[in-house]
C-alpha atoms as a PDB file:
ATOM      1  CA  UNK A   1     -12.882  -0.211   9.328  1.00  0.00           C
ATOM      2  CA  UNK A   2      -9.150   0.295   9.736  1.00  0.00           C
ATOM      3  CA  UNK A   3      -6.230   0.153   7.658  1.00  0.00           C
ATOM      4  CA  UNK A   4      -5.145  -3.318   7.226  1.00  0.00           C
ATOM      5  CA  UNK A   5      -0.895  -3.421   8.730  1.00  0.00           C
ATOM      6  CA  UNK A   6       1.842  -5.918   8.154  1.00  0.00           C
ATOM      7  CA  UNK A   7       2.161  -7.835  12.075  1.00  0.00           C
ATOM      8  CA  UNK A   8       5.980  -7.908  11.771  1.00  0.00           C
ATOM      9  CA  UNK A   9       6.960  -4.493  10.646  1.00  0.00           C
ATOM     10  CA  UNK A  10       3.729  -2.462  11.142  1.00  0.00           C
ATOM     11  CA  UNK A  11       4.046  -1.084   7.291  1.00  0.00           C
ATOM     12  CA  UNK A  12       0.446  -0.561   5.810  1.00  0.00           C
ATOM     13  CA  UNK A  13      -0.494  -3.336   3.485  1.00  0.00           C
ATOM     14  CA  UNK A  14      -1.164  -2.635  -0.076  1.00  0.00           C
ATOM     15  CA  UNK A  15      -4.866  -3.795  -1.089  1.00  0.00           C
ATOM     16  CA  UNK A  16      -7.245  -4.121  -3.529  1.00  0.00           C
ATOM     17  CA  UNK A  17      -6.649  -6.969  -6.855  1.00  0.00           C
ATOM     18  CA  UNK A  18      -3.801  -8.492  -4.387  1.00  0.00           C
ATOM     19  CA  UNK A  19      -5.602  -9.373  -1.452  1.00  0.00           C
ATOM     20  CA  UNK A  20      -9.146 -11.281  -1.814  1.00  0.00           C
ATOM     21  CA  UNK A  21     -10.542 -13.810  -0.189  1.00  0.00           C
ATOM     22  CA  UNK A  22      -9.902 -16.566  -3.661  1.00  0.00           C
ATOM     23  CA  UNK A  23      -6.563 -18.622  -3.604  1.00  0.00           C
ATOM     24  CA  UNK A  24      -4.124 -17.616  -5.921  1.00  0.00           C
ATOM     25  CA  UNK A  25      -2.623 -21.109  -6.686  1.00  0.00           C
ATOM     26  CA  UNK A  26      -3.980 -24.874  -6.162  1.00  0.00           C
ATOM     27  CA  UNK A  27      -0.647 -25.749  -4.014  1.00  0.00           C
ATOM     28  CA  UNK A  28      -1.150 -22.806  -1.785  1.00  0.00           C
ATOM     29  CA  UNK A  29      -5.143 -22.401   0.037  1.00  0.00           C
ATOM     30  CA  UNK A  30      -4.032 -19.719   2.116  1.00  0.00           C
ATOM     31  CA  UNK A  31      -6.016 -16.195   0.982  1.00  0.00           C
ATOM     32  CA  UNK A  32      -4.013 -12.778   0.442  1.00  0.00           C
ATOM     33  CA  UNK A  33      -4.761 -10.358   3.081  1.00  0.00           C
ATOM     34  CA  UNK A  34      -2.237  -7.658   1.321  1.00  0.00           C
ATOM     35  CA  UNK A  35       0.822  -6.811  -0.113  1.00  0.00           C
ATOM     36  CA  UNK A  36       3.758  -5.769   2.244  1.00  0.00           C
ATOM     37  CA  UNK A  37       5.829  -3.701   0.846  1.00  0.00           C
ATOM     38  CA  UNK A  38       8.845  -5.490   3.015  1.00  0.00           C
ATOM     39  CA  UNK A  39       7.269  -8.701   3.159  1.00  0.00           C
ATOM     40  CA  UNK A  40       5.515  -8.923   0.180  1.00  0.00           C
ATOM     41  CA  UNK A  41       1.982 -10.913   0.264  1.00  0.00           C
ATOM     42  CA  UNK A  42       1.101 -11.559   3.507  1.00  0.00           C
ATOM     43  CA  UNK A  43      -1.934 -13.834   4.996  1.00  0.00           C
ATOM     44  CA  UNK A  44      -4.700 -12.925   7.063  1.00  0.00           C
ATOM     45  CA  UNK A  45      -2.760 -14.344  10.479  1.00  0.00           C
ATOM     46  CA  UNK A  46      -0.102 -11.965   9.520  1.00  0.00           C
ATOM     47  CA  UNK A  47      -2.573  -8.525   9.202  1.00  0.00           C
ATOM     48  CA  UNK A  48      -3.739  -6.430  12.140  1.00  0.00           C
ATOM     49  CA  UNK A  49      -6.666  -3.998  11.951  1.00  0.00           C
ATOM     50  CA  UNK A  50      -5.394  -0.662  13.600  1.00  0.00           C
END
């Protein structure tokens, strides 16, 4: 497996207790795929593999 990327600045995404696949608030379903350290927490759509 690779190492998980931000899409929009191609910074490597921070993993481990901040990304998993549980939702981190009841107004927000959308699953942490990492934390960019530009972006901050980003979702799976914005993560590419490389």
């Amino acid at each position: 497996m690779g190492e998980l990327r931000c899409k929009r600045c191609d910074e490597p995404l921070a993993t481990g207790l901040v990304a998993t696949g549980r939702r981190h608030c009841c107004l927000n379903a959308t699953p942490i795929a990492g934390a960019c350290p530009t972006h901050g927490p980003v979702a799976p759509h914005d993560a590419v593999e490389k």
